[in-house]
C-alpha atoms as a PDB file:
ATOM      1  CA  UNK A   1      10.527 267.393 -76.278  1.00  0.00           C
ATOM      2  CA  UNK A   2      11.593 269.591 -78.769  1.00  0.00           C
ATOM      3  CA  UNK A   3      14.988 269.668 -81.020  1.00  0.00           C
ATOM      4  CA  UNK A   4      16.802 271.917 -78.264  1.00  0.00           C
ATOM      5  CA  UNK A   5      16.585 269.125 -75.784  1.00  0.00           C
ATOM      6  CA  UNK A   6      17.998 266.223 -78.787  1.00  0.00           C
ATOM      7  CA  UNK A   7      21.855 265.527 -78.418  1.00  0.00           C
ATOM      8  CA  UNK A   8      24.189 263.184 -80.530  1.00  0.00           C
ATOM      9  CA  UNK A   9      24.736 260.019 -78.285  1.00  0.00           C
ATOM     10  CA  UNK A  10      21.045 260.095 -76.358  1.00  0.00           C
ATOM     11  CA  UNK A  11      19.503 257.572 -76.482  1.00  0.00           C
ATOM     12  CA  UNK A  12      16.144 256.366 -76.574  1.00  0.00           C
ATOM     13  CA  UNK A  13      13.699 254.515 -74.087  1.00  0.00           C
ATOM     14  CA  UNK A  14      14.309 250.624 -74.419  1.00  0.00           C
ATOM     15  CA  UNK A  15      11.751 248.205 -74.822  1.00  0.00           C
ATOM     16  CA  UNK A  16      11.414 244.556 -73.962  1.00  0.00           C
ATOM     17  CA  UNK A  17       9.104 242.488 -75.695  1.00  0.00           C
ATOM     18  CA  UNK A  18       8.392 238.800 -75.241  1.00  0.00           C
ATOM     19  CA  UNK A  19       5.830 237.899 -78.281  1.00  0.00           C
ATOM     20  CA  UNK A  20       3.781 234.698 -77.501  1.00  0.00           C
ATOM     21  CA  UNK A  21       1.923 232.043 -79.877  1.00  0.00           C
ATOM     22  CA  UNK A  22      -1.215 234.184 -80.056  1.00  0.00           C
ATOM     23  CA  UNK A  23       0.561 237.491 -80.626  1.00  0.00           C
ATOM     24  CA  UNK A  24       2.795 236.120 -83.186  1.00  0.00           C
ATOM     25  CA  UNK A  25      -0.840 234.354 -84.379  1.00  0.00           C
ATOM     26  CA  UNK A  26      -2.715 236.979 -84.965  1.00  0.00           C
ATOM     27  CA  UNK A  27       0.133 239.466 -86.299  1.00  0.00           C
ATOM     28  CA  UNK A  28       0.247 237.047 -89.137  1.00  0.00           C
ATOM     29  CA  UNK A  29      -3.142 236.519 -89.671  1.00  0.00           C
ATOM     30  CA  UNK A  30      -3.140 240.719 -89.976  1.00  0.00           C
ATOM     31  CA  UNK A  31      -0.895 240.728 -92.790  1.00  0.00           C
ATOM     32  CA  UNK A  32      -2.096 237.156 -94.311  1.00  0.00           C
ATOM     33  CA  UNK A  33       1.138 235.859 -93.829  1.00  0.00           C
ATOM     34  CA  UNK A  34       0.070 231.814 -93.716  1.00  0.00           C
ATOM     35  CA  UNK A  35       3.534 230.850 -93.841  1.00  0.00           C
ATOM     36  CA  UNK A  36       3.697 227.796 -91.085  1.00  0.00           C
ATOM     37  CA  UNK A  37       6.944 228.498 -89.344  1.00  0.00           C
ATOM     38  CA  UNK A  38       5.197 231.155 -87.778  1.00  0.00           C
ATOM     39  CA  UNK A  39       2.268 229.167 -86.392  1.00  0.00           C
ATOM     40  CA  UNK A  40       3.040 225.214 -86.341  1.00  0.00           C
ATOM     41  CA  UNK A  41       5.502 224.169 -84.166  1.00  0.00           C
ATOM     42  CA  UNK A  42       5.758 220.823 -85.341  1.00  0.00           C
ATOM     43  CA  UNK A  43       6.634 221.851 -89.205  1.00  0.00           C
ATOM     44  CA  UNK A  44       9.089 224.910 -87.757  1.00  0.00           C
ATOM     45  CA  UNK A  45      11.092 222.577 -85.894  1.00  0.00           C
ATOM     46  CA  UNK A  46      10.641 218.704 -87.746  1.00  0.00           C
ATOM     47  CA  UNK A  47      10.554 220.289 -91.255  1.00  0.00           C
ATOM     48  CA  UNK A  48      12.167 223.600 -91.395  1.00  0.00           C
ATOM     49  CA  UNK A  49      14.653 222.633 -88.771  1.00  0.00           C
ATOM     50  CA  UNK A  50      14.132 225.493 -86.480  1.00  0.00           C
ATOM     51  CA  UNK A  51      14.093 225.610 -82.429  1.00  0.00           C
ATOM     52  CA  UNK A  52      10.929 226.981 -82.264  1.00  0.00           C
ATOM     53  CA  UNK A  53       8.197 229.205 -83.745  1.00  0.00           C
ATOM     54  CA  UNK A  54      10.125 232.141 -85.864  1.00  0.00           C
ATOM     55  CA  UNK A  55       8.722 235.715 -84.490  1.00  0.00           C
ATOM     56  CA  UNK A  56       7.552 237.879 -87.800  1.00  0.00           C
ATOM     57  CA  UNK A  57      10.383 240.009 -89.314  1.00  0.00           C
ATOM     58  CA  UNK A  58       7.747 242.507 -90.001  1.00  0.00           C
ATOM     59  CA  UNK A  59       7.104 242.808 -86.390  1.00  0.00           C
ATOM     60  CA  UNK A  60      10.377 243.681 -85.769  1.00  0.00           C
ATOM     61  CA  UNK A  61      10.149 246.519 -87.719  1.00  0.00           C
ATOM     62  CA  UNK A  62       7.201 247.205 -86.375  1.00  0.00           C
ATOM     63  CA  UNK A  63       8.662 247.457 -82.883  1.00  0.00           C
ATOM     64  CA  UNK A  64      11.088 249.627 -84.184  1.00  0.00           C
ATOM     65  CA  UNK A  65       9.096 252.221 -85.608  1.00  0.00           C
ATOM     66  CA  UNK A  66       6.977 252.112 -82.559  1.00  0.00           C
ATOM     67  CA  UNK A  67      10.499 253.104 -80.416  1.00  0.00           C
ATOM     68  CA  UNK A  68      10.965 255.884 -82.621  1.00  0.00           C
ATOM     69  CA  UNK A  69       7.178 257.292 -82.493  1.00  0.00           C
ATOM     70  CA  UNK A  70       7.088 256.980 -79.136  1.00  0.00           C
ATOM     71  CA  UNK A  71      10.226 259.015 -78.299  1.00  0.00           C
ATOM     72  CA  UNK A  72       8.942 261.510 -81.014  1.00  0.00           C
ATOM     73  CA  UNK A  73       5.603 261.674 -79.093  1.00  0.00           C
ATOM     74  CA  UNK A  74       3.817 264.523 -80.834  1.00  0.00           C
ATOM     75  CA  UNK A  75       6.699 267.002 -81.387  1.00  0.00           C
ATOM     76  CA  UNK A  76       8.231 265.310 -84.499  1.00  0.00           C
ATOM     77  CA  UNK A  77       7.283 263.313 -87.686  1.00  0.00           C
ATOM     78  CA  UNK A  78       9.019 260.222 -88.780  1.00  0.00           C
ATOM     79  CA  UNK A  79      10.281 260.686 -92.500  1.00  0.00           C
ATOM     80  CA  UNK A  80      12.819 257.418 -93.368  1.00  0.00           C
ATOM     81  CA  UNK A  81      13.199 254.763 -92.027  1.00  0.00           C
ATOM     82  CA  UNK A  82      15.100 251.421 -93.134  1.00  0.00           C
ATOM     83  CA  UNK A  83      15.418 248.043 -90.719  1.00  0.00           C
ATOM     84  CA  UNK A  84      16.856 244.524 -91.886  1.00  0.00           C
ATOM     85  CA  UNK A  85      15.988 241.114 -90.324  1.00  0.00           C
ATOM     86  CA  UNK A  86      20.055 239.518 -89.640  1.00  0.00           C
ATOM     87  CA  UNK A  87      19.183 236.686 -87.261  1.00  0.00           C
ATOM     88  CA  UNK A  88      15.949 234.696 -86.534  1.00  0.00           C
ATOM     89  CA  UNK A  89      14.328 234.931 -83.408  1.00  0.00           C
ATOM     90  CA  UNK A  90      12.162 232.528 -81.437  1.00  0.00           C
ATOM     91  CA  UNK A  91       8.904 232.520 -79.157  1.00  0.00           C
ATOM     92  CA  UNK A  92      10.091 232.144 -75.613  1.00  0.00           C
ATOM     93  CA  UNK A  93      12.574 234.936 -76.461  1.00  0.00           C
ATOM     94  CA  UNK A  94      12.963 238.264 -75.010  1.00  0.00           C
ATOM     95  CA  UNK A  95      13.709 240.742 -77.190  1.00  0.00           C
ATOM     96  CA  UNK A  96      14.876 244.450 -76.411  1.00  0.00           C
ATOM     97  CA  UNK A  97      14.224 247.454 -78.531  1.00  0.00           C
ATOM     98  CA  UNK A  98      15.829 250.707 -78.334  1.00  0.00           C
ATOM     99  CA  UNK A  99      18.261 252.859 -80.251  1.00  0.00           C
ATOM    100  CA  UNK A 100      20.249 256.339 -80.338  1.00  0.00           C
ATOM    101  CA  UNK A 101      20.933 259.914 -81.604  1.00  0.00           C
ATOM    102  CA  UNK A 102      23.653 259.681 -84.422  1.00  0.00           C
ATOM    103  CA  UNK A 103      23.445 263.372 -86.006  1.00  0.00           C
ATOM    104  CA  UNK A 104      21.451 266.289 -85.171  1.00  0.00           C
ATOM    105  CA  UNK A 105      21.203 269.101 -87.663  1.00  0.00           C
ATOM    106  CA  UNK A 106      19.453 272.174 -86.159  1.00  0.00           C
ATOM    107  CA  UNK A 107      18.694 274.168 -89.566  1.00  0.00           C
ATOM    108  CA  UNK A 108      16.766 271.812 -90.895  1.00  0.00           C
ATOM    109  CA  UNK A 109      15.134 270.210 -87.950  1.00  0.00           C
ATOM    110  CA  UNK A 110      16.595 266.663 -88.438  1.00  0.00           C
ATOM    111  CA  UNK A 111      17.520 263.636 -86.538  1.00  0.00           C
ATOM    112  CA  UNK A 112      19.186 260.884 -87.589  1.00  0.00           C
ATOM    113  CA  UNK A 113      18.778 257.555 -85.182  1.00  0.00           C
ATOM    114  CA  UNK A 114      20.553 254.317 -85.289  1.00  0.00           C
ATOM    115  CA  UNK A 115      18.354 251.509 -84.263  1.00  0.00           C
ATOM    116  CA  UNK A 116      18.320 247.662 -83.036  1.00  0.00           C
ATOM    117  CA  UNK A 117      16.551 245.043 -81.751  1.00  0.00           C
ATOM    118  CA  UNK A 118      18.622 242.443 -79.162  1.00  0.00           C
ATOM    119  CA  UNK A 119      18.264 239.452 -78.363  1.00  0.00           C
ATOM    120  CA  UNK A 120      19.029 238.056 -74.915  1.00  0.00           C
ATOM    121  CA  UNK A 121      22.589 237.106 -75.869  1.00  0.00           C
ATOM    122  CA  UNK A 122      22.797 240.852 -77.056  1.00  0.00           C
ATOM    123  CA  UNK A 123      23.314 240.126 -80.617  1.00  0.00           C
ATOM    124  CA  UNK A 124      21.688 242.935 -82.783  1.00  0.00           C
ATOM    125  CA  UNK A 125      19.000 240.707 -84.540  1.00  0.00           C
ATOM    126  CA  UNK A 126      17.342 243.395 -86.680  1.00  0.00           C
ATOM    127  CA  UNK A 127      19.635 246.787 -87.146  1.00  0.00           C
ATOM    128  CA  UNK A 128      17.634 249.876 -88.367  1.00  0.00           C
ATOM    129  CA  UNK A 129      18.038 253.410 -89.193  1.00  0.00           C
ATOM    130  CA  UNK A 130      15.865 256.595 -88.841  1.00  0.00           C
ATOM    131  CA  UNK A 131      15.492 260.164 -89.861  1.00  0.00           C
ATOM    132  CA  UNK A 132      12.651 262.147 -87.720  1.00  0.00           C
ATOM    133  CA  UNK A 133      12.137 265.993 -88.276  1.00  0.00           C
ATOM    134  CA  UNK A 134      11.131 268.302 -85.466  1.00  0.00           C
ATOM    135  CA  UNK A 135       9.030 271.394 -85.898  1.00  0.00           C
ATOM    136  CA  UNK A 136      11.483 274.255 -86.093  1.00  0.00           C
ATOM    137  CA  UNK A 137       8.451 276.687 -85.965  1.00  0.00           C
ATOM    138  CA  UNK A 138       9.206 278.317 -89.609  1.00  0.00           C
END
């Protein structure tokens, strides 16, 4: 793909993800993150008061990003990028990533996207922004 063939209004190729206890497990474990609503049911839900294990905010971004590279392929780098965590979201959930083109400006090569994840009642859970930057050739 190259900038020619990017138009305000595309948008990208969604993605569904349905994280389970070992996913959201090891994630955490990655980034040391021992907090227990993430990993023990029983304290989420009897202590914390939550229906069920929460899924990593971080991974949410992370799924983001990864919407945005992959649309990119090869043909563009990723230069900002800015996501917030609005509403929790739960193991058992699935979850749908995606997002669009908001502003294309051909002399500099740059794309500005509007991103979300969704949950299944289609409420934006985690909105995000992105600027990518295609090679122009100069």
């Amino acid at each position: 793909m190259s900038l020619v063939d990017v138009s305000v209004g595309q948008t990208l190729p969604e993605r569904e993800y349905t994280p389970d206890n070992i996913q959201l497990f090891f994630y955490n474990a990655v980034l040391w993150n021992a907090h227990r609503i993430h990993y023990d049911l029983p304290y989420a839900t009897d202590v914390e008061g939550y229906p069920g294990l929460v899924i990593a905010g971080p991974l949410l971004g992370d799924w983001l990003t990864q919407c945005v590279l992959e649309w990119l392929d090869a043909d563009g780098a990723l230069v900002r990028f800015e996501y917030s965590n609005r509403l929790a979201s739960y193991i058992g959930e699935t979850l749908t990533v995606g997002g669009s083109v908001t502003a294309v400006d051909t002399a500099t090569g740059e794309v500005e996207l509007d991103l979300a994840v969704r949950n299944e009642a289609e409420e934006i859970i985690t909105p995000g922004t992105a600027r990518v930057r295609f090679d122009t050739g100069r």
